[in-house]
N, C-alpha and C. Protein backbone atom coordinates (compact mmCIF):
# COMPACT_ATOMS: atom_id res chain seq x y z
N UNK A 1 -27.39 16.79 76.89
CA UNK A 1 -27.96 15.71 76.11
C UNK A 1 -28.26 16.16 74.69
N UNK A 2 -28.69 16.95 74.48
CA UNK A 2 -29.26 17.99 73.00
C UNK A 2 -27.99 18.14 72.04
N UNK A 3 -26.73 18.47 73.11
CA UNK A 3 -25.34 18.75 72.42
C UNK A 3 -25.14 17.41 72.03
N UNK A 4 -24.85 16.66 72.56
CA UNK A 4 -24.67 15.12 72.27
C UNK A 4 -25.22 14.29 71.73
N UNK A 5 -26.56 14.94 71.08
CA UNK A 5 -27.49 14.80 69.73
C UNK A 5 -27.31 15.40 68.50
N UNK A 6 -26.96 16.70 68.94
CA UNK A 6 -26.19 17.12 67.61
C UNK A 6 -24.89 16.64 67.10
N UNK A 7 -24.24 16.75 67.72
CA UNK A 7 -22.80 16.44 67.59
C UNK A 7 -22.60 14.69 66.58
N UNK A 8 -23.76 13.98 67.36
CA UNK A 8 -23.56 12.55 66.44
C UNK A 8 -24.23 12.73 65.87
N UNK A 9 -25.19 13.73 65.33
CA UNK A 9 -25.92 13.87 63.84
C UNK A 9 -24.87 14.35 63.03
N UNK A 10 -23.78 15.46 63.48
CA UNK A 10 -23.16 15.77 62.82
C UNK A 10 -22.03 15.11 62.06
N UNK A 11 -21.64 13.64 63.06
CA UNK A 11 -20.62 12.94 62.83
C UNK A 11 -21.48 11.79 61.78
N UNK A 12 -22.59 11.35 61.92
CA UNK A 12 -23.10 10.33 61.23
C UNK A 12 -23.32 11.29 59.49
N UNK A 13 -23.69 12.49 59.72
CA UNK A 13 -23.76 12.95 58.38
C UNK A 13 -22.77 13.50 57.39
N UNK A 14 -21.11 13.09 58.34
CA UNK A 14 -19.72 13.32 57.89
C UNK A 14 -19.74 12.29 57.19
N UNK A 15 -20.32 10.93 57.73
CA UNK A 15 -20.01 9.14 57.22
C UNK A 15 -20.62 9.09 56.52
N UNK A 16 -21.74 9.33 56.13
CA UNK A 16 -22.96 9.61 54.73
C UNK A 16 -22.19 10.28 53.70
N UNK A 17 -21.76 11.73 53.59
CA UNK A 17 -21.49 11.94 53.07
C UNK A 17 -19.96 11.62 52.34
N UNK A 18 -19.37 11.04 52.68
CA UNK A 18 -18.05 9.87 52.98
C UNK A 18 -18.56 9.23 51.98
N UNK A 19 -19.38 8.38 52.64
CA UNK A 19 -19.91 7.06 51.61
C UNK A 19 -20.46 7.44 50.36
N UNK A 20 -21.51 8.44 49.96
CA UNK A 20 -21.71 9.04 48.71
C UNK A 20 -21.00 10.08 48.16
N UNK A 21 -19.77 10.61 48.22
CA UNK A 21 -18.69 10.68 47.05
C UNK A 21 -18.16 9.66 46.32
N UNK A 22 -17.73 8.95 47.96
CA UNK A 22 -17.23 7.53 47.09
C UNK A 22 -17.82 6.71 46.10
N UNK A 23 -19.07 6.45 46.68
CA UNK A 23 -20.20 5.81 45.76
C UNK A 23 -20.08 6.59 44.14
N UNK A 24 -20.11 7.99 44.51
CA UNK A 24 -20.31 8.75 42.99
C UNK A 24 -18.84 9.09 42.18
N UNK A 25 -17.99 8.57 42.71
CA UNK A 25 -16.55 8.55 42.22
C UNK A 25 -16.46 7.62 41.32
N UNK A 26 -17.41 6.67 42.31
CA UNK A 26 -17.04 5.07 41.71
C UNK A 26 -17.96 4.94 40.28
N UNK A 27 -19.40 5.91 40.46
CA UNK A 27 -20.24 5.25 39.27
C UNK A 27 -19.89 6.32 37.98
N UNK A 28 -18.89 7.33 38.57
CA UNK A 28 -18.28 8.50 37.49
C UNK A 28 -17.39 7.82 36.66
N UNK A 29 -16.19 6.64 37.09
CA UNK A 29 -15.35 6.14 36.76
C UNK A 29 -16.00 4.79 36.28
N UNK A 30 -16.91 4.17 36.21
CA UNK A 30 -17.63 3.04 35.46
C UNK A 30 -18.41 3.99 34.29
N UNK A 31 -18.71 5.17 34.54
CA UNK A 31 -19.63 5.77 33.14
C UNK A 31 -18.78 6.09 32.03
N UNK A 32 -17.32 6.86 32.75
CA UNK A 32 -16.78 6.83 31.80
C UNK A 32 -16.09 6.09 30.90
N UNK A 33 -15.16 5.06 32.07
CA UNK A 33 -15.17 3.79 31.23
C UNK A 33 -15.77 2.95 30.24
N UNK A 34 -16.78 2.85 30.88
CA UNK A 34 -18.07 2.35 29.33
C UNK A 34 -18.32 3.56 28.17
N UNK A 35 -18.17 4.39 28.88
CA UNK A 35 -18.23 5.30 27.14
C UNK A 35 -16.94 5.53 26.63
N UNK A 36 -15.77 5.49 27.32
CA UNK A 36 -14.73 5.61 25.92
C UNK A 36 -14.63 4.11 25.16
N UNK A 37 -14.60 2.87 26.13
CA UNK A 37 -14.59 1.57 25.57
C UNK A 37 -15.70 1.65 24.34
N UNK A 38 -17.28 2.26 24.48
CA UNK A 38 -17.99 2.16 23.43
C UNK A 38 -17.64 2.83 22.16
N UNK A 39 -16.75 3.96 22.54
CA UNK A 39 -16.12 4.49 21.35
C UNK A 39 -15.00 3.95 20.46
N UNK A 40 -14.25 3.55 21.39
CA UNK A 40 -13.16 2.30 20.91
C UNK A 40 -13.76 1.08 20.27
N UNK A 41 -14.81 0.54 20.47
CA UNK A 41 -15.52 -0.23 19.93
C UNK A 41 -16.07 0.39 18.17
N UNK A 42 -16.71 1.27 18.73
CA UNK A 42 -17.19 2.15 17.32
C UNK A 42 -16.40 2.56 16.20
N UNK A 43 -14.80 2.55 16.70
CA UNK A 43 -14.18 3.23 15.85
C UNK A 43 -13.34 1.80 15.52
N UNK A 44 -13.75 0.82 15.89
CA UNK A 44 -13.07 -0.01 15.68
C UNK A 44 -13.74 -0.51 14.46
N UNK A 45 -14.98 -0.97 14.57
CA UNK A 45 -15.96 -0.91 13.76
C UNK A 45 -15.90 -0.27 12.26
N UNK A 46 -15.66 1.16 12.68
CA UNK A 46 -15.72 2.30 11.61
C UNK A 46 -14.05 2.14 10.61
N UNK A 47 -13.60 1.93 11.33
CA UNK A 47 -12.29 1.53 10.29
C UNK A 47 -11.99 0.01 9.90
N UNK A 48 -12.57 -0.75 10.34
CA UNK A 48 -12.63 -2.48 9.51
C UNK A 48 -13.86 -2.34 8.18
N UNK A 49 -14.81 -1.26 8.21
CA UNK A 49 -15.67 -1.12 7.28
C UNK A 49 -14.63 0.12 6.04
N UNK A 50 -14.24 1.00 6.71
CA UNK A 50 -13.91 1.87 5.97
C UNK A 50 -12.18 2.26 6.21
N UNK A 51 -11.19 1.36 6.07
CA UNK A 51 -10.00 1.34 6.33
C UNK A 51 -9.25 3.08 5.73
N UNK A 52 -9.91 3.44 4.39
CA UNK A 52 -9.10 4.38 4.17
C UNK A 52 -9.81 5.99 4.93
N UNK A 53 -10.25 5.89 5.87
CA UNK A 53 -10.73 6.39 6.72
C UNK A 53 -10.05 6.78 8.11
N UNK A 54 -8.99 5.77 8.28
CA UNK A 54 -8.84 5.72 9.54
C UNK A 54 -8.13 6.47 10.22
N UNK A 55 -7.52 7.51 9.76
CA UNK A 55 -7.20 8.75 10.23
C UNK A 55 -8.47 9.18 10.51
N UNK A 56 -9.09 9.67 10.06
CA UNK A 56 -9.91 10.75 10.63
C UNK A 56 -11.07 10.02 11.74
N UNK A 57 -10.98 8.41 11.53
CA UNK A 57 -11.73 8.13 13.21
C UNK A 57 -10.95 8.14 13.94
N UNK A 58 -9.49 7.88 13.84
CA UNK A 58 -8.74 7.83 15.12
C UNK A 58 -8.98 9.01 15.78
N UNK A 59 -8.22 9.98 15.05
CA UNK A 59 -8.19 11.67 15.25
C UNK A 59 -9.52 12.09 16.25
N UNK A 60 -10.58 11.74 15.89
CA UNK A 60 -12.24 11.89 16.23
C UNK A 60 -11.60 11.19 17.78
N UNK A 61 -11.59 9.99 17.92
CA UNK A 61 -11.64 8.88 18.81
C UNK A 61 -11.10 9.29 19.92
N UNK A 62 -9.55 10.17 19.57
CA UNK A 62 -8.43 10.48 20.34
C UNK A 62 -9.62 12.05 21.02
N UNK A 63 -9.78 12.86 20.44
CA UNK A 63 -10.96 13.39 20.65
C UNK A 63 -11.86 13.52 21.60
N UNK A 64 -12.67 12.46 21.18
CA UNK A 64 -13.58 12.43 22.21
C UNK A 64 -13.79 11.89 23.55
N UNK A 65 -12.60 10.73 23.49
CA UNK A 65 -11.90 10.16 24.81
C UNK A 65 -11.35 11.06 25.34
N UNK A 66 -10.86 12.46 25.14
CA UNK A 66 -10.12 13.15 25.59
C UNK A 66 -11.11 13.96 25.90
N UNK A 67 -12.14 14.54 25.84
CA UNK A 67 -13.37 14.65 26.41
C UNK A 67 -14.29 14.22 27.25
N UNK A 68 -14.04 12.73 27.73
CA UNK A 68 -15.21 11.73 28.00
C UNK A 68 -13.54 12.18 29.65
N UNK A 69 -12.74 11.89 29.35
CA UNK A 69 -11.59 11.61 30.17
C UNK A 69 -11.67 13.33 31.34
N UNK A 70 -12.02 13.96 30.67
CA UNK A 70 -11.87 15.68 31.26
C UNK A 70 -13.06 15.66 31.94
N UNK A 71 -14.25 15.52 31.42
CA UNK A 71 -15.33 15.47 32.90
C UNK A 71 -15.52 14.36 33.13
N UNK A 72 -14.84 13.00 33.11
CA UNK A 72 -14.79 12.11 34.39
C UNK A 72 -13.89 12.82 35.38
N UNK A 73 -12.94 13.23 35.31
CA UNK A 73 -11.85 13.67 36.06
C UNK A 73 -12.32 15.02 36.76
N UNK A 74 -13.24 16.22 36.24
CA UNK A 74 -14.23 17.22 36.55
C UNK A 74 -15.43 16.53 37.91
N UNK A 75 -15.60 15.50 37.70
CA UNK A 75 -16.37 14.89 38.33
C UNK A 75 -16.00 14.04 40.18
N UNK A 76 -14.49 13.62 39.97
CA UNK A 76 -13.60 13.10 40.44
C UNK A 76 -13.28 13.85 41.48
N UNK A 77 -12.59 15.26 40.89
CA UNK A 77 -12.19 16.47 41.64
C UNK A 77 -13.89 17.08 42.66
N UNK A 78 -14.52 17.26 42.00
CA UNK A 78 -15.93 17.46 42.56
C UNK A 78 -16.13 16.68 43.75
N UNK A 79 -16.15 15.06 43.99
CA UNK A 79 -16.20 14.20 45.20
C UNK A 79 -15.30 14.31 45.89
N UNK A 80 -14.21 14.41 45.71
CA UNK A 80 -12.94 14.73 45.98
C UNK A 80 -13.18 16.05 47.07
N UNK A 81 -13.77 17.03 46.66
CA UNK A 81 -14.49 18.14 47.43
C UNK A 81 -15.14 17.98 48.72
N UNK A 82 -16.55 17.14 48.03
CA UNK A 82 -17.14 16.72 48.73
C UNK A 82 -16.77 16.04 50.19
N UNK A 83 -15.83 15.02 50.12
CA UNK A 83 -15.15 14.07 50.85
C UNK A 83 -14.22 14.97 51.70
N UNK A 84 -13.38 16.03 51.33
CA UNK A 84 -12.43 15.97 52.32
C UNK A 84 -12.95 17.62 52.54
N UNK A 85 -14.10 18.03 51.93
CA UNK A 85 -14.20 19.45 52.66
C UNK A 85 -15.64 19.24 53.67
């Protein structure tokens, strides 16, 4: 009986932890989304004010999305862990 208490603690805390990667996959990939969109926004901004500029926000933009993009994906691989190890 004791074995057969552990055993479905062990299986119910496989499904928990199942469900919160996923969960944190999902709110990794909405954070980042909203922050490169806010940057795209910003730089959108930043070059309708200052057109002869716009090299160096793109350049920035390309940048920091490419940053925002590397630890969402750091983050991804991490649940990714979580989930199937």
């Amino acid at each position: 009986m004791i074995l057969l208490t552990i055993i479905l603690q062990a299986a119910w805390a496989a499904t928990v932890s199942k469900l919160g990667a996923a969960f944190a996959a999902s709110i990794c990939l909405l954070g980042a989304s909203f922050g490169i969109s806010k940057i795209g926004v910003t730089a959108l901004e930043a070059i309708a004010r200052q057109p002869e500029a716009a090299g160096d926000v793109r350049s920035n933009l390309i940048v920091a999305a490419a940053l925002i993009e590397g630890v969402a994906f750091f983050a991804i691989v991490v649940c990714l862990l979580v989930l199937f190890m």
